[in-house]
Every structure is written in structure tokens, then in C-alpha cells.
Protein backbone atom coordinates (compact mmCIF):
# COMPACT_ATOMS: atom_id res chain seq x y z
CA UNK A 1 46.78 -139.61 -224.96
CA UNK A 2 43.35 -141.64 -224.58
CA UNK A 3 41.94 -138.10 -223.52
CA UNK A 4 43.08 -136.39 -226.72
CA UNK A 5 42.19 -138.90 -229.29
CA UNK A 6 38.48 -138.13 -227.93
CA UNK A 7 39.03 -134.10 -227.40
CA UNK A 8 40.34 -133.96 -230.92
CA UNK A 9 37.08 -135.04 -233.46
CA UNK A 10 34.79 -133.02 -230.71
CA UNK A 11 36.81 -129.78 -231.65
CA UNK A 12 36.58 -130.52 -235.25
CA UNK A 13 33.10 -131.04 -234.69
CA UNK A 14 32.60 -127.51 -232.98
CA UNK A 15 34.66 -126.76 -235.45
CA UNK A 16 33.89 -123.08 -237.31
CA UNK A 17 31.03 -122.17 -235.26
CA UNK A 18 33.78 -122.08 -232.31
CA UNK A 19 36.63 -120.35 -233.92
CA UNK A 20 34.08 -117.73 -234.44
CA UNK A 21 32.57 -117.68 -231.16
CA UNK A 22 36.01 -117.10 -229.77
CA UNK A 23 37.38 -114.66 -232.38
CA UNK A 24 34.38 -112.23 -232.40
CA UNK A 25 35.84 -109.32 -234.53
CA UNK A 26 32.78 -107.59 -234.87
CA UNK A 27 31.03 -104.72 -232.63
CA UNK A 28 29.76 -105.71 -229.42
CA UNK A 29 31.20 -108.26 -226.53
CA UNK A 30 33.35 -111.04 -227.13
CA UNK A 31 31.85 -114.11 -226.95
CA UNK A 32 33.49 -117.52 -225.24
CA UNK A 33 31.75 -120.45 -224.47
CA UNK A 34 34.28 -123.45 -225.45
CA UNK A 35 35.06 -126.52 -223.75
CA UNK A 36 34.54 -127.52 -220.41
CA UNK A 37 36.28 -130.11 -218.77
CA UNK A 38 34.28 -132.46 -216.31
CA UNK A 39 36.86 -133.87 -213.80
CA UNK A 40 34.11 -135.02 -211.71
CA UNK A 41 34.45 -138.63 -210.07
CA UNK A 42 37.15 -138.54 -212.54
CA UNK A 43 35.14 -138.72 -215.79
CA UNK A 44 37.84 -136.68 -217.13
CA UNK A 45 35.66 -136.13 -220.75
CA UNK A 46 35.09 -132.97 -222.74
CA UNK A 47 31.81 -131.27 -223.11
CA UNK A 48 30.73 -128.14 -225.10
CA UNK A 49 29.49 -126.07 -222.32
CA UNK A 50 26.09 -125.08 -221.71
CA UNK A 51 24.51 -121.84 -223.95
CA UNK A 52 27.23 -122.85 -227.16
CA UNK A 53 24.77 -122.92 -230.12
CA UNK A 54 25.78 -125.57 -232.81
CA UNK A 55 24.95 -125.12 -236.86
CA UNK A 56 23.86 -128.80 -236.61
CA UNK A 57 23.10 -131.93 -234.84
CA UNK A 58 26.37 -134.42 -234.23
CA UNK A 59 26.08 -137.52 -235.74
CA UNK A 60 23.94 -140.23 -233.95
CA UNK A 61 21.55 -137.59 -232.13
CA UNK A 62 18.73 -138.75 -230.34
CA UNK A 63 15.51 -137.43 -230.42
CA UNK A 64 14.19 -137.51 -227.28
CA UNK A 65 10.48 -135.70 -227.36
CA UNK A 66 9.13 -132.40 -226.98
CA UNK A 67 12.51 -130.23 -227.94
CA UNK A 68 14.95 -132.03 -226.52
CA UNK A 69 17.89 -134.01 -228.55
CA UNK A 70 20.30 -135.86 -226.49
CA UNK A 71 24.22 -136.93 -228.05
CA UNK A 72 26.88 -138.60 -225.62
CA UNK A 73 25.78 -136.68 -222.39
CA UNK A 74 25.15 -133.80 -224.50
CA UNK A 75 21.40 -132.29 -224.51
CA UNK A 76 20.39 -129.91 -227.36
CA UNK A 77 17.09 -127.73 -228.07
CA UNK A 78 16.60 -125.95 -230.95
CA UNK A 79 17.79 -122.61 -231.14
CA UNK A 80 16.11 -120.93 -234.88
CA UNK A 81 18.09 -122.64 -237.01
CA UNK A 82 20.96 -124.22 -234.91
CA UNK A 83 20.78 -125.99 -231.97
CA UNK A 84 21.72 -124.65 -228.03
CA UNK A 85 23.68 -127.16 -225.55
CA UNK A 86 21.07 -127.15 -222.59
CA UNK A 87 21.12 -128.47 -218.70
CA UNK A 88 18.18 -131.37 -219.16
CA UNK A 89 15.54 -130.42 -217.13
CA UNK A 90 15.19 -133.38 -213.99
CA UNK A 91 12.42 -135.88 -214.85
CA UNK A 92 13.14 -136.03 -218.80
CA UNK A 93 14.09 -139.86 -220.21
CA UNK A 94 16.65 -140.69 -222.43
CA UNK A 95 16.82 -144.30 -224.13
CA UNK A 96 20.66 -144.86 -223.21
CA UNK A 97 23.08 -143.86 -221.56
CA UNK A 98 26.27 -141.92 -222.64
CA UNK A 99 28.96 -144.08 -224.41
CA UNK A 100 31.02 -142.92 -221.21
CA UNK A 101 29.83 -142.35 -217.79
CA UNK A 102 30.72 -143.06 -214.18
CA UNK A 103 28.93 -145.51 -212.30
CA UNK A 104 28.23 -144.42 -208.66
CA UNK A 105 26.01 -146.01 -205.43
CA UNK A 106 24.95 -143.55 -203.15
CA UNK A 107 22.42 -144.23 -200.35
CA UNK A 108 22.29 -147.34 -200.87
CA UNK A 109 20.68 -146.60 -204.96
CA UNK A 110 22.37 -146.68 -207.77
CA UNK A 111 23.30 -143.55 -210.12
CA UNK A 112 25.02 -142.76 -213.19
CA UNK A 113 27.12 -139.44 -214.07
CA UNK A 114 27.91 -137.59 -216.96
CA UNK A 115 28.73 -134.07 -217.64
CA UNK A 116 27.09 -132.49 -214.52
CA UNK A 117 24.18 -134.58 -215.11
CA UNK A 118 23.15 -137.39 -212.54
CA UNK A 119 20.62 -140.86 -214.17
CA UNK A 120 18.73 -144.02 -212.41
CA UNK A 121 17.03 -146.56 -214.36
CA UNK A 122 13.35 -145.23 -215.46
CA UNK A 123 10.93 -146.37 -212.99
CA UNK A 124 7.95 -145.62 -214.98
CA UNK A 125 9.15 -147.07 -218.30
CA UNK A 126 12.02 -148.02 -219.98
CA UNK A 127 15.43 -145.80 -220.18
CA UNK A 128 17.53 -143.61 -217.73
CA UNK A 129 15.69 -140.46 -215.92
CA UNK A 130 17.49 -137.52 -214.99
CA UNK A 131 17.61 -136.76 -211.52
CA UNK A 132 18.82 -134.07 -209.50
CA UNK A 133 21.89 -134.20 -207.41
CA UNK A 134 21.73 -137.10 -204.45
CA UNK A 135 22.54 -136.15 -200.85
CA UNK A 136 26.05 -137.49 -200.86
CA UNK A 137 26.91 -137.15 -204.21
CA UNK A 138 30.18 -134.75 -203.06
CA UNK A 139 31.34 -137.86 -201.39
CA UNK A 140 30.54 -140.86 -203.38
CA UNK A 141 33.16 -143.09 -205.08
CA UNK A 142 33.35 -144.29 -208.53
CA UNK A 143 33.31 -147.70 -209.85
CA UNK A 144 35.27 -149.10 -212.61
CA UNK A 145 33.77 -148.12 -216.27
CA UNK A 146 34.22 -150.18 -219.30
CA UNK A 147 35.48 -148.18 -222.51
CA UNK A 148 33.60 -146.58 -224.77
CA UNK A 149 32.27 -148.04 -227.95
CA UNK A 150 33.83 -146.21 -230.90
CA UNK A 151 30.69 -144.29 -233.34
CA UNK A 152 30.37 -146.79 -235.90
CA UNK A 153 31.30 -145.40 -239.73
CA UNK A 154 27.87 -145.28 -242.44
CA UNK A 155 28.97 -146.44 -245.68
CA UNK A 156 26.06 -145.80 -248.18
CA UNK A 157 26.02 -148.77 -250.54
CA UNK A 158 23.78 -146.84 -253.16
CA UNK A 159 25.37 -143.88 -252.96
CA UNK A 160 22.92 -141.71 -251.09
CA UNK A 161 23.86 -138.18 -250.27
CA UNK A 162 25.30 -136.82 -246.85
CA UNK A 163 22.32 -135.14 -246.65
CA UNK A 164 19.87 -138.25 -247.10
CA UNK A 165 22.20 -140.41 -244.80
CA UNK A 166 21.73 -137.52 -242.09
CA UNK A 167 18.12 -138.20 -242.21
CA UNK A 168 18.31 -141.46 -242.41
CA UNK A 169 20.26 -141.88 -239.57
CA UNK A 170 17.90 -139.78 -237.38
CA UNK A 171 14.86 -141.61 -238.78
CA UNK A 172 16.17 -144.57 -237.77
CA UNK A 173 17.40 -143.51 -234.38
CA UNK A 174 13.92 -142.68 -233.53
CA UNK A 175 12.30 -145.74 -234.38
CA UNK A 176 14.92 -147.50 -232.66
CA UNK A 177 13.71 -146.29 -229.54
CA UNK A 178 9.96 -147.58 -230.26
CA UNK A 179 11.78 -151.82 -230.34
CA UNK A 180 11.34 -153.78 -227.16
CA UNK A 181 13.90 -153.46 -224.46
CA UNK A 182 15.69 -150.82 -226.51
CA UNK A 183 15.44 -148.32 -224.00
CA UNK A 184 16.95 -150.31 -221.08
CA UNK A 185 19.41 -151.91 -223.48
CA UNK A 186 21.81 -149.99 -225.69
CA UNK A 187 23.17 -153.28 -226.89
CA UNK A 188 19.26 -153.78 -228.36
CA UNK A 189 19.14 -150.05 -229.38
CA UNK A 190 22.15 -150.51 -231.31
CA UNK A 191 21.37 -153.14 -232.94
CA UNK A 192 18.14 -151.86 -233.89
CA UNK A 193 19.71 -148.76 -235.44
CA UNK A 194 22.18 -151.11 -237.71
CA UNK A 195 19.07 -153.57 -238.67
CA UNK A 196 17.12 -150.34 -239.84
CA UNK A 197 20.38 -148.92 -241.51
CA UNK A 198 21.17 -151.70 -243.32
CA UNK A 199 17.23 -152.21 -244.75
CA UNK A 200 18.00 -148.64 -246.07
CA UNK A 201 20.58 -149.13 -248.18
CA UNK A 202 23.97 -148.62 -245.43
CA UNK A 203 26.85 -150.42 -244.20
CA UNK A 204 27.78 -150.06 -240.55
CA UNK A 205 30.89 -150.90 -238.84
């Protein structure tokens, strides 16, 4: 049940741009990208699979520099006017982890995995680098994962539009990441998101 309470808003989120992708009554090939399903370590999630090309961001996107936006293990580059799901290229940084991941030790280091794509703690700065594939990876055994934290819901208190609480939600993602420890802490990034939220105008809970 746990699996589809999660599967459910990510198809409404795909949404149109999927029914069409998969019901392609025009000329030319059909076209079916979908879901995946990552049974990996037993992650057991949903992910849009790699080359489906979204009308829009999902709520609580992160910028992430250069092209790259980054939303529960899912990394997005512009595509003209919509956005492409993407393999992130190895060395890129991302300020938190996924709301759900497995935690793994392999080698003696320790790694986190979601949706194909293996993290360890930032040496260089703050955040989680991707990393290619360990030696030992096929073998490694989960540890236990606490549950995700729900998305919290944006109430506007002076009733801004969706379109203004989009970019004010992405505006404040990004300077989120500039606070102190926000980038090794989603607790801290979180917070930081609600503090700049609320100075705008929005309720968060």
C-alpha cells in the first residue's frame, strides 16, 4: 500500500505529458518512456525513466548549477521549453540527499543509493557527490532507512498566484543552499527554505 500512496501523486504529476507519450496517435514511432521501478537493495521507489521530457519542474526542485536541477533522486536539464530526466554526470554535488534512499558500506566507505545513482559525503565542500558504481556494489547489503518526510503544503497568506509561489519557492530553494551547514544538513536546508517562505508571505506545514 505504502508503495502506492507514493506511485500515485508521481503519475499525476507525469500526468498529460505521459498519457501522450504513451498514446502517440500521430505519424511516426510510438513513443514509451514511463515508469521505472528501482528494486535495487530494495529501494523499491518509482522513477520517471531517463530521456521522459517534463512540461515543468516538480515542486521543491533544486537548482543545482550549470543545467542541472535535481528533485527526490530525480536529475533534470533543460530540454527548450520542458525539462529531460538525465543520468547526473559523476562528480556533480547536490545539497541533500533524496527524501528516500538506501544506506550502504562498501569497502569499508560509506555510500548512498537512489535510482541507479550511487552518493558519499562531498569531500571538497559541503553536500553529497555523485560517484560511480563501487567495486562491490552487486554485493553490498542495505541498512535500515528511516521514512520519508512528507513535501510540506505552501499556503500563500496574501494570496499570491501559483505562478508567483512557483518562483518563490525556487528562489528560495536556491538561497537555501548558500546558509551554513545547509548542504550537509537537510534538517538546516529545510529549515532555511520555511524561514525564507514564511518572510515571503507563506505558510508551510
Amino acid at each position: 500500500m505504502s508503495k502506492l500512496r507514493w506511485l500515485i501523486p508521481l503519475a499525476l504529476a507525469l500526468g498529460t505529458g505521459l498519457a501522450s507519450a504513451q498514446h502517440h496517435g500521430g505519424p511516426g514511432p510510438r513513443v514509451d518512456i514511463g515508469l521505472h521501478f528501482d528494486a535495487r537493495y530494495h529501494h523499491d521507489h518509482y522513477y520517471p525513466a531517463t530521456g521522459y521530457v517534463a512540461r515543468g519542474l516538480p515542486t521543491g526542485a533544486v537548482f543545482v548549477g550549470g543545467r542541472y536541477w535535481y528533485h527526490g533522486g530525480v536529475w533534470y536539464q533543460p530540454w527548450g521549453p520542458s525539462f529531460r530526466v538525465i543520468v547526473p554526470p559523476v562528480g556533480i554535488i547536490v545539497p541533500v540527499l533524496p527524501s528516500a534512499y538506501v544506506s550502504l558500506r562498501i569497502g569499508g566507505y560509506p555510500y548512498y543509493y537512489a535510482n541507479g545513482v550511487y552518493y558519499q559525503t562531498a569531500v571538497a565542500g559541503p553536500g553529497y557527490v555523485v560517484v560511480a558504481p563501487p567495486p562491490g556494489a552487486d554485493t553490498a547489503t542495505p541498512a535500515p532507512v528511516a521514512p520519508p518526510r512528507p513535501d510540506p503544503i505552501i499556503y500563500p497568506r496574501n494570496g499570491q498566484s501559483p505562478e508567483q509561489t512557483e518562483a518563490d519557492r525556487q528562489a528560495c530553494n536556491r538561497w537555501a543552499t548558500s546558509q551554513p551547514s545547509a548542504m550537509n544538513d537537510a534538517g538546516v536546508f529545510n529549515r532555511a527554505v520555511e524561514a525564507c517562505m514564511d518572510g515571503r508571505g507563506y505558510s508551510m506545514r
